[in-house]
PDB file of N, CA and C in Angstrom:
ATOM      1  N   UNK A   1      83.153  93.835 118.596  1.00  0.00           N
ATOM      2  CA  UNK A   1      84.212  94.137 117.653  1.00  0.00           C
ATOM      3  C   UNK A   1      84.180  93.120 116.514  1.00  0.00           C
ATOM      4  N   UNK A   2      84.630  93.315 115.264  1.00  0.00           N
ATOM      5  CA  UNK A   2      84.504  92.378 114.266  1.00  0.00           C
ATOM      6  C   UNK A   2      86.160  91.877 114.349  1.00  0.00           C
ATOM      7  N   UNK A   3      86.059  90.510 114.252  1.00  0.00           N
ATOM      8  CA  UNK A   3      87.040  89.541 114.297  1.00  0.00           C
ATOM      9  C   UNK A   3      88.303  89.652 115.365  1.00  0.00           C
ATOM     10  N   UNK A   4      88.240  90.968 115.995  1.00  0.00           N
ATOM     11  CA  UNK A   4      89.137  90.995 116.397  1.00  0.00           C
ATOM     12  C   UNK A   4      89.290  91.796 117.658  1.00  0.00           C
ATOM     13  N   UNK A   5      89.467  92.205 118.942  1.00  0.00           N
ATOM     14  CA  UNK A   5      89.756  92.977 119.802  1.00  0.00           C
ATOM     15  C   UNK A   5      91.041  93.450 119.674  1.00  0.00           C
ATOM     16  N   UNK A   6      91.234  94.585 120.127  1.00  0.00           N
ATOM     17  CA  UNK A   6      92.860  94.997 120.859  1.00  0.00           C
ATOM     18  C   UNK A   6      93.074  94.265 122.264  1.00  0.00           C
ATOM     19  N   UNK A   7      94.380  94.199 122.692  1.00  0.00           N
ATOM     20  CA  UNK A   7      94.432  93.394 123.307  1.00  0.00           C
ATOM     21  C   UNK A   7      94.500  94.208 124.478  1.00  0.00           C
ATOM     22  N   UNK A   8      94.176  95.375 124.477  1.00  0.00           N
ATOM     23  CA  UNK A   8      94.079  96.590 125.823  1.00  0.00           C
ATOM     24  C   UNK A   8      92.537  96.648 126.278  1.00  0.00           C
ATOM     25  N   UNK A   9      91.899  95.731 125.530  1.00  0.00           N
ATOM     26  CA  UNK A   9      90.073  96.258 125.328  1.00  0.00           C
ATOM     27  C   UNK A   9      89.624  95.546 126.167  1.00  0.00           C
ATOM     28  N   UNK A  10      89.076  96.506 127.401  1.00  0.00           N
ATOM     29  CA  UNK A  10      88.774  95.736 129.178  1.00  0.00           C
ATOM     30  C   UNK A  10      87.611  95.074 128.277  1.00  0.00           C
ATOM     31  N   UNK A  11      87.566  93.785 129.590  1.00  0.00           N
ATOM     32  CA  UNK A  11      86.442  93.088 129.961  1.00  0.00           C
ATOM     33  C   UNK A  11      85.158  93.552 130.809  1.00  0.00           C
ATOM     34  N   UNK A  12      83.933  92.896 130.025  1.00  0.00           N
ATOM     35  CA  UNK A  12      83.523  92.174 129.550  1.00  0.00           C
ATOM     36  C   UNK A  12      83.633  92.833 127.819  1.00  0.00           C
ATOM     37  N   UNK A  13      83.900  91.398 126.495  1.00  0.00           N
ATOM     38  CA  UNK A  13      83.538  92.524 125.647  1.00  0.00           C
ATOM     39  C   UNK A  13      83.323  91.115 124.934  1.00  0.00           C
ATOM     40  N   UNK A  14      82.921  91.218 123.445  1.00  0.00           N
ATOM     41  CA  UNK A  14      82.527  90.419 122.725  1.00  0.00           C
ATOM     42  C   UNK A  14      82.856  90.688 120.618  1.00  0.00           C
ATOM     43  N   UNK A  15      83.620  89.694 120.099  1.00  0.00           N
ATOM     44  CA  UNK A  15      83.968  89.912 118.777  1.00  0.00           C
ATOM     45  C   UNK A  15      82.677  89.201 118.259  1.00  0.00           C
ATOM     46  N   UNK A  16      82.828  89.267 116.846  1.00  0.00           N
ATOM     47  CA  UNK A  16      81.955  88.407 115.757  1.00  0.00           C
ATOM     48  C   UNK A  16      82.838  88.165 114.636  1.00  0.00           C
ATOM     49  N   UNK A  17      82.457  87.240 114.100  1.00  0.00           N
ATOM     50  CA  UNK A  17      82.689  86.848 112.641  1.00  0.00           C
ATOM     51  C   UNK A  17      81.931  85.946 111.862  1.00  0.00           C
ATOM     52  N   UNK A  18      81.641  86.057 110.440  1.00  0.00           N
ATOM     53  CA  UNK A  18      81.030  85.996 109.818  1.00  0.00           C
ATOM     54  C   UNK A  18      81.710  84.079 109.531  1.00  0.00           C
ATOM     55  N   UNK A  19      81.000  82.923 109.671  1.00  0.00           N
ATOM     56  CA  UNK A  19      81.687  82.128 109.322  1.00  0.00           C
ATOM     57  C   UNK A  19      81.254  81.309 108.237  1.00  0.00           C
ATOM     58  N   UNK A  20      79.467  81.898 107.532  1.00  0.00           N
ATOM     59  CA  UNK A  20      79.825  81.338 106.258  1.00  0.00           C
ATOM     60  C   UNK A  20      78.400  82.446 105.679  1.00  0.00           C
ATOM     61  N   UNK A  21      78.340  82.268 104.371  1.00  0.00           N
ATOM     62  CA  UNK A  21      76.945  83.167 103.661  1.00  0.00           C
ATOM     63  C   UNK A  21      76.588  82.374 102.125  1.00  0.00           C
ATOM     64  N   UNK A  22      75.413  81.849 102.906  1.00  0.00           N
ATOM     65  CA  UNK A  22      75.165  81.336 101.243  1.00  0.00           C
ATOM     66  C   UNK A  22      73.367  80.687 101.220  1.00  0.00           C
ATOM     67  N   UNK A  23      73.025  80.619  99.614  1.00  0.00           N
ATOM     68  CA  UNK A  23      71.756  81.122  99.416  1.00  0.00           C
ATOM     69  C   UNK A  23      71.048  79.854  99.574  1.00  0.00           C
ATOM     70  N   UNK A  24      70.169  80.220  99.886  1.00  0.00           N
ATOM     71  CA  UNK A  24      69.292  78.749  99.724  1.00  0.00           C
ATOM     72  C   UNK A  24      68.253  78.756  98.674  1.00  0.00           C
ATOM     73  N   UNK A  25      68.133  77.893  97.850  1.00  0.00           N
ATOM     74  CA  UNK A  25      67.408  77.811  96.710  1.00  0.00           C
ATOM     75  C   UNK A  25      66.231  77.078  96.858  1.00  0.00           C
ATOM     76  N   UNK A  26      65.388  77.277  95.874  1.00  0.00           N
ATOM     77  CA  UNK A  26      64.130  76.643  95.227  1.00  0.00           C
ATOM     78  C   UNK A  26      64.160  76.379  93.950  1.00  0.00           C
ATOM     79  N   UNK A  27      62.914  75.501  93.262  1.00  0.00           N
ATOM     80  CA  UNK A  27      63.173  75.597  91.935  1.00  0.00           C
ATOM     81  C   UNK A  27      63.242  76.723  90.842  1.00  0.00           C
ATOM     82  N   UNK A  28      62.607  77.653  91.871  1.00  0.00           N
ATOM     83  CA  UNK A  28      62.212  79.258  91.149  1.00  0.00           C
ATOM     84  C   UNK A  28      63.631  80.223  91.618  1.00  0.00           C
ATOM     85  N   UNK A  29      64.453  79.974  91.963  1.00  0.00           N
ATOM     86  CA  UNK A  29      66.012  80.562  92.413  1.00  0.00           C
ATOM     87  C   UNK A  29      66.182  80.839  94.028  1.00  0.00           C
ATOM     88  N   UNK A  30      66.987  81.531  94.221  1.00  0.00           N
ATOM     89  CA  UNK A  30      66.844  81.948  95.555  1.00  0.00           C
ATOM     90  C   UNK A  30      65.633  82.369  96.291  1.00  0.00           C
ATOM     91  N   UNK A  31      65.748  81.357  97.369  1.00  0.00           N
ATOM     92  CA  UNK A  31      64.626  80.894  98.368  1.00  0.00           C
ATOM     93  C   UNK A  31      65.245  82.929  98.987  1.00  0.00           C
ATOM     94  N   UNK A  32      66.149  82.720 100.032  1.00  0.00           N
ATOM     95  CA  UNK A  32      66.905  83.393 101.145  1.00  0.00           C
ATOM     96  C   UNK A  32      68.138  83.273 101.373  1.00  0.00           C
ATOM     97  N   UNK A  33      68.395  83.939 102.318  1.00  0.00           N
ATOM     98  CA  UNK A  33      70.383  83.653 102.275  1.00  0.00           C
ATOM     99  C   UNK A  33      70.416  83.444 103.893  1.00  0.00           C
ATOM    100  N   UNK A  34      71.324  82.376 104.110  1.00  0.00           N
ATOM    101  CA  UNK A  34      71.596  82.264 105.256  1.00  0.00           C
ATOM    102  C   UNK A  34      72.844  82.863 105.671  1.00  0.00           C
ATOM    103  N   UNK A  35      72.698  83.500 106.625  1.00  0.00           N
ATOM    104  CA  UNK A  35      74.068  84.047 107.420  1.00  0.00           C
ATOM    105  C   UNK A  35      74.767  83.306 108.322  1.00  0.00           C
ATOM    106  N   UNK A  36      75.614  82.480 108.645  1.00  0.00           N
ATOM    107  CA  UNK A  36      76.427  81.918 109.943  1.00  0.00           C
ATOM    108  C   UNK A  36      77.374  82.616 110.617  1.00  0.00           C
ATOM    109  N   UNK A  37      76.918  83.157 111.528  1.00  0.00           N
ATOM    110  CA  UNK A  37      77.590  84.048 112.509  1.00  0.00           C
ATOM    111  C   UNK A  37      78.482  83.612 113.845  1.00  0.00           C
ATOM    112  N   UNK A  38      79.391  83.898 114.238  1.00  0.00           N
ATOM    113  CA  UNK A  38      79.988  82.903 115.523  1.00  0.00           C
ATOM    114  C   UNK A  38      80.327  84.511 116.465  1.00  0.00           C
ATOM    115  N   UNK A  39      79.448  84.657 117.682  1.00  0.00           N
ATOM    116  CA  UNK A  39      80.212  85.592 118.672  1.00  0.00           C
ATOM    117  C   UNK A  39      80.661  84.882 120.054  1.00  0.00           C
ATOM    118  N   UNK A  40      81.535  85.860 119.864  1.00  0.00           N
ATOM    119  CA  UNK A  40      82.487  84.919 120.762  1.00  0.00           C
ATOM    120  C   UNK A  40      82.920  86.098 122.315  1.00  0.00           C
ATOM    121  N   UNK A  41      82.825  85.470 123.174  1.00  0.00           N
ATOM    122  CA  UNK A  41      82.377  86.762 124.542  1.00  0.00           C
ATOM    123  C   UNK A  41      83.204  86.279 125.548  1.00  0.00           C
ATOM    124  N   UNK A  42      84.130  87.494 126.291  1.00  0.00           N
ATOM    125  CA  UNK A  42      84.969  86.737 126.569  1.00  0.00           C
ATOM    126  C   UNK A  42      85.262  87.811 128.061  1.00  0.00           C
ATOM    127  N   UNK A  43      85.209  87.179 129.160  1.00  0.00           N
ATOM    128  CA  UNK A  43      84.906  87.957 130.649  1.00  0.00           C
ATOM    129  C   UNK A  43      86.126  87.292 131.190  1.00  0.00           C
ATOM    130  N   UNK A  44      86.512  88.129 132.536  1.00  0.00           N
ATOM    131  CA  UNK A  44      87.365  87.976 133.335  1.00  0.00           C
ATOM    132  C   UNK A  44      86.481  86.891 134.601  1.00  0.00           C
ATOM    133  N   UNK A  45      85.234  87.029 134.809  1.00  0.00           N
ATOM    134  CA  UNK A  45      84.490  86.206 135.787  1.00  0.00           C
ATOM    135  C   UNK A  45      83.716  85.268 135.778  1.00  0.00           C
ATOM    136  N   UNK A  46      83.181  84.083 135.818  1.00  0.00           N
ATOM    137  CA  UNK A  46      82.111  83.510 135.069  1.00  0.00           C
ATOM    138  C   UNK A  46      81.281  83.454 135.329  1.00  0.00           C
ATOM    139  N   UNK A  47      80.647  84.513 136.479  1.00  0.00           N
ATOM    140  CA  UNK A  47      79.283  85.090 136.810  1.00  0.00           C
ATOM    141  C   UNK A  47      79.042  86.331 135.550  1.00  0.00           C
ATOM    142  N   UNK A  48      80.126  86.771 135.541  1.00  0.00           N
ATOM    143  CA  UNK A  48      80.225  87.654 134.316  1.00  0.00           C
ATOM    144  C   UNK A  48      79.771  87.312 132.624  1.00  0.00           C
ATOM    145  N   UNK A  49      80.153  86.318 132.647  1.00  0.00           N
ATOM    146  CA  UNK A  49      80.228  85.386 131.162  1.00  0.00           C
ATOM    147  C   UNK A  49      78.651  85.552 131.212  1.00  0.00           C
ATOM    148  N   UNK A  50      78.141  84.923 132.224  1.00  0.00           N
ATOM    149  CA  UNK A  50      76.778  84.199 131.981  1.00  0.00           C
ATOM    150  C   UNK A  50      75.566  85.488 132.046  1.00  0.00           C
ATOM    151  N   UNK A  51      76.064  86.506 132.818  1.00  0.00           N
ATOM    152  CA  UNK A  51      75.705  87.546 132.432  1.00  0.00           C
ATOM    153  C   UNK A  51      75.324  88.366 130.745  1.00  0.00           C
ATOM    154  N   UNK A  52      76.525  88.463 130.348  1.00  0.00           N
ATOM    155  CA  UNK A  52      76.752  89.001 129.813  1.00  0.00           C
ATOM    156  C   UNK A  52      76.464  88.608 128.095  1.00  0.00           C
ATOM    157  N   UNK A  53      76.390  87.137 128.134  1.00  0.00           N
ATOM    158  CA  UNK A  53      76.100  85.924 127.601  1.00  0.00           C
ATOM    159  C   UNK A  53      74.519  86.037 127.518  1.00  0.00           C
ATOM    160  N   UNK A  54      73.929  86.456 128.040  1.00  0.00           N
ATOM    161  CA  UNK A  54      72.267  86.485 128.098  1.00  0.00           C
ATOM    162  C   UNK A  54      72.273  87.669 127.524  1.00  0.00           C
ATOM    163  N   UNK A  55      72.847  88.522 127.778  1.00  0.00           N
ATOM    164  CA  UNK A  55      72.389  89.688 127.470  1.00  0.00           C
ATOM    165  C   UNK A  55      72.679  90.152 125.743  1.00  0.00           C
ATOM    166  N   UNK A  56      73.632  89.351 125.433  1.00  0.00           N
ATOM    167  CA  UNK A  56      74.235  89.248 123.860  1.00  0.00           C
ATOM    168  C   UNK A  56      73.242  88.650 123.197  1.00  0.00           C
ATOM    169  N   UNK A  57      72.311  87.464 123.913  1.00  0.00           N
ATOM    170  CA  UNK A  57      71.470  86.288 123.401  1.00  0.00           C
ATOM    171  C   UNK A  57      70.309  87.491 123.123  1.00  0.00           C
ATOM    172  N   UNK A  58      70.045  88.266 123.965  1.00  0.00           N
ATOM    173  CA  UNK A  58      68.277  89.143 124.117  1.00  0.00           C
ATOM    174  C   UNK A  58      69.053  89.993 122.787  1.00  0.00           C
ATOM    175  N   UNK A  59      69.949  90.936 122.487  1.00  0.00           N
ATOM    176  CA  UNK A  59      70.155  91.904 121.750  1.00  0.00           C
ATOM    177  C   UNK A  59      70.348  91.119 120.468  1.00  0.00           C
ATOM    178  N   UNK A  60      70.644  89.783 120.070  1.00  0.00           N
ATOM    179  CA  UNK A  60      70.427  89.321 118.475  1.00  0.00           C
ATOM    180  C   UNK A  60      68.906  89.184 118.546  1.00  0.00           C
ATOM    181  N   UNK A  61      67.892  88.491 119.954  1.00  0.00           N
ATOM    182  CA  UNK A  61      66.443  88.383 119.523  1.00  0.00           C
ATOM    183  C   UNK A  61      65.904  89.786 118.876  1.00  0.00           C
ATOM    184  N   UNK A  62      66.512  90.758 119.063  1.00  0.00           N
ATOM    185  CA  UNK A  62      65.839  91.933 118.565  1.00  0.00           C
ATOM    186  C   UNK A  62      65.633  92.377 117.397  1.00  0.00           C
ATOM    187  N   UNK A  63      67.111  91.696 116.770  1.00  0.00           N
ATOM    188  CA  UNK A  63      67.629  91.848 115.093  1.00  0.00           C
ATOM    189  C   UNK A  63      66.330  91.493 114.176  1.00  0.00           C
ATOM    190  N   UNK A  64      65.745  92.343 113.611  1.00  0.00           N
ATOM    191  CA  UNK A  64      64.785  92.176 112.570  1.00  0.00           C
ATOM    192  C   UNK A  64      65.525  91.679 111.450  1.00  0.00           C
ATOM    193  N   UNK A  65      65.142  90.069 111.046  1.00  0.00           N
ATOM    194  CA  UNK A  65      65.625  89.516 110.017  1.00  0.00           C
ATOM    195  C   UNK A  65      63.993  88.212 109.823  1.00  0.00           C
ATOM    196  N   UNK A  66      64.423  87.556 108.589  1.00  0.00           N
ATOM    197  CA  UNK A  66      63.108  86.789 108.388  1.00  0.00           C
ATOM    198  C   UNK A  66      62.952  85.543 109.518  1.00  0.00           C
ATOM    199  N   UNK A  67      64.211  84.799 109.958  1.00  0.00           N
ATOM    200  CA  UNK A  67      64.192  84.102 111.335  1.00  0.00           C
ATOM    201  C   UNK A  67      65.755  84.230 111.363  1.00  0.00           C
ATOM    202  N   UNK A  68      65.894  83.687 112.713  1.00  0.00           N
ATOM    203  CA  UNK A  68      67.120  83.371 112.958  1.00  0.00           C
ATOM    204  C   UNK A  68      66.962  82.120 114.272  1.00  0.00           C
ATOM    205  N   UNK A  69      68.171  81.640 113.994  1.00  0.00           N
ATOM    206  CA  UNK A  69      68.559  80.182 115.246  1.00  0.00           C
ATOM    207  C   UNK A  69      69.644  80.377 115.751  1.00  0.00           C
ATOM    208  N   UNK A  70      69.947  80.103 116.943  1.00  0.00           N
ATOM    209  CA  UNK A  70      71.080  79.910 117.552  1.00  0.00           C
ATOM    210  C   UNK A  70      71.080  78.201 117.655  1.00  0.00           C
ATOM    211  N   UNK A  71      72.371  77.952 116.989  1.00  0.00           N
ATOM    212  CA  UNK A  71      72.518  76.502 116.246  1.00  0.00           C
ATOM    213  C   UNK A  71      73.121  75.717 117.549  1.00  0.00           C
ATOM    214  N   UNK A  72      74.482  76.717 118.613  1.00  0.00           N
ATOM    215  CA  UNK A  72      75.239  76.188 119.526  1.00  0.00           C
ATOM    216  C   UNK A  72      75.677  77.241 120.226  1.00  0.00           C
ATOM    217  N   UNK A  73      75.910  76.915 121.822  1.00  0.00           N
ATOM    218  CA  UNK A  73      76.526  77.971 122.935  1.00  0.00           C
ATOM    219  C   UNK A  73      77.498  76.968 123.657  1.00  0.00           C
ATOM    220  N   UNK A  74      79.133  77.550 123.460  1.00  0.00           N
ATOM    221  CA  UNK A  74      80.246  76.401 124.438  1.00  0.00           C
ATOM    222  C   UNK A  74      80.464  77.504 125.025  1.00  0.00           C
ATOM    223  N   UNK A  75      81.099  76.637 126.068  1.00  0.00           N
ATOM    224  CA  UNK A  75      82.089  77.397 127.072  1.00  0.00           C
ATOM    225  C   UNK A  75      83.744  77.211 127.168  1.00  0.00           C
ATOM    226  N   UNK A  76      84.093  77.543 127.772  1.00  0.00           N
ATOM    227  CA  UNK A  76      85.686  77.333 127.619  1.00  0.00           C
ATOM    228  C   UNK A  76      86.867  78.384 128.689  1.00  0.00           C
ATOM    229  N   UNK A  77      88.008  77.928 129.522  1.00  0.00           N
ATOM    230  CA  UNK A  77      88.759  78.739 129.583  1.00  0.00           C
ATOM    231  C   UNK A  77      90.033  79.140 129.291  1.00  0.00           C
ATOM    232  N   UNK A  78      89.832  80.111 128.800  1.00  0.00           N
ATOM    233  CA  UNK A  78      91.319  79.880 127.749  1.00  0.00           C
ATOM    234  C   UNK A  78      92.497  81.432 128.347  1.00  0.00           C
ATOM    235  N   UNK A  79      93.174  80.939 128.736  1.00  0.00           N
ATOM    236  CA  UNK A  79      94.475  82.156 128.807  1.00  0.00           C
ATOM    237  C   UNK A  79      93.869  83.117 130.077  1.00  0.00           C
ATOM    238  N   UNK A  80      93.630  82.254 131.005  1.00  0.00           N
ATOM    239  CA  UNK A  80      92.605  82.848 132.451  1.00  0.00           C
ATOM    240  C   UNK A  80      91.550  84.073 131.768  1.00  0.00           C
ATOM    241  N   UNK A  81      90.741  83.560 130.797  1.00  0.00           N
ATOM    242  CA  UNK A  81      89.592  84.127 130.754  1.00  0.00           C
ATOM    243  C   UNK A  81      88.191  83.230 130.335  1.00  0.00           C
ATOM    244  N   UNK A  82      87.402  83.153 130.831  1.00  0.00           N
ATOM    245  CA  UNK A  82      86.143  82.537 130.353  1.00  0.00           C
ATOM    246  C   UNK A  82      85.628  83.232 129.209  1.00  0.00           C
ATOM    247  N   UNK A  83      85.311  81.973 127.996  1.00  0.00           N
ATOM    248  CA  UNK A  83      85.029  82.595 127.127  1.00  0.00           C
ATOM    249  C   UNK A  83      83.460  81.797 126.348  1.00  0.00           C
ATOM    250  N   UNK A  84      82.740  82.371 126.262  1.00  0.00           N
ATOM    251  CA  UNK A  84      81.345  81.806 125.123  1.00  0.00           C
ATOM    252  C   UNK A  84      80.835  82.020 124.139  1.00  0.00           C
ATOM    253  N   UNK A  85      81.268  80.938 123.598  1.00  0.00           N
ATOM    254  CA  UNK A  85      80.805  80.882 121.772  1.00  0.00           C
ATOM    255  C   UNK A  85      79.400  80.769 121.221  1.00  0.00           C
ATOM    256  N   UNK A  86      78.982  81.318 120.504  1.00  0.00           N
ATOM    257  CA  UNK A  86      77.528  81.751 120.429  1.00  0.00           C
ATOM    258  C   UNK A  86      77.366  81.594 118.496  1.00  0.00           C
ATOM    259  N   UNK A  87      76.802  80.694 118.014  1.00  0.00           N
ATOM    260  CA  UNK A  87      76.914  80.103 116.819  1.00  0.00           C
ATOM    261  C   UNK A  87      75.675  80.593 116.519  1.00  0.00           C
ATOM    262  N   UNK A  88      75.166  81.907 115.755  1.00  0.00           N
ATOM    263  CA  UNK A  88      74.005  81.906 115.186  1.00  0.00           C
ATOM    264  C   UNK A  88      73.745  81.827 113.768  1.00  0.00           C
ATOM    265  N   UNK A  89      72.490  81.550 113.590  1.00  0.00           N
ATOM    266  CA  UNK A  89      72.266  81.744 111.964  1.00  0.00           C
ATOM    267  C   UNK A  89      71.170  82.730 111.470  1.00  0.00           C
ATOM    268  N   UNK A  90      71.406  83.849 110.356  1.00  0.00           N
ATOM    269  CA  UNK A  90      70.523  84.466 110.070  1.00  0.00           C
ATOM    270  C   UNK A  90      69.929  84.228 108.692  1.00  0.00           C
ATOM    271  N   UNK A  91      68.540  84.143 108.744  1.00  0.00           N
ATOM    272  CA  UNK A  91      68.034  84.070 107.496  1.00  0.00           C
ATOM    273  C   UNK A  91      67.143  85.398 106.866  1.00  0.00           C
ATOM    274  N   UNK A  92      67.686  86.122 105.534  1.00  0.00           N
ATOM    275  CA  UNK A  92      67.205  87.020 105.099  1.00  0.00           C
ATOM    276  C   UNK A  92      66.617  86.945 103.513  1.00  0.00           C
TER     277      UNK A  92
END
């Protein structure tokens, strides 16, 4: 979901948001643009998380873009749910 779930929306599920976009230059102008992406995945189990958490990780490797990094992965439990933050960056 982008930025936001309903708060009826079973588990396991996972938002995104966009947390920054900007170009990277050369002396000749724009090199590429980097994308900073944050998904954020959020399970009732934490066999679940880690599950589900891999499986979010394989479906961005797929994303045809020029590279991409995953910069950071936390964990956390917040409001009896396990939740993992997934900080990527895309370069196009």
């Amino acid at each position: 979901y982008p930025i936001v779930a309903e708060l009826t929306t079973v588990k396991p599920f996972s938002v995104y948001k966009i947390d920054s976009q900007r170009p990277d230059y050369t002396k000749d102008g724009i090199y590429e643009w980097v994308h900073s992406v944050n998904i954020k995945i959020v399970c009732d189990k934490y066999d679940d998380l880690l599950d589900y958490t891999d499986r979010v990780i394989n479906a961005i490797n797929e994303i045809e873009v020029d590279d991409m990094s995953i910069s950071q992965i936390t964990e956390d439990y917040i409001d009896d749910e396990y939740v993992c933050d997934v900080d990527v960056e895309f370069y196009t």
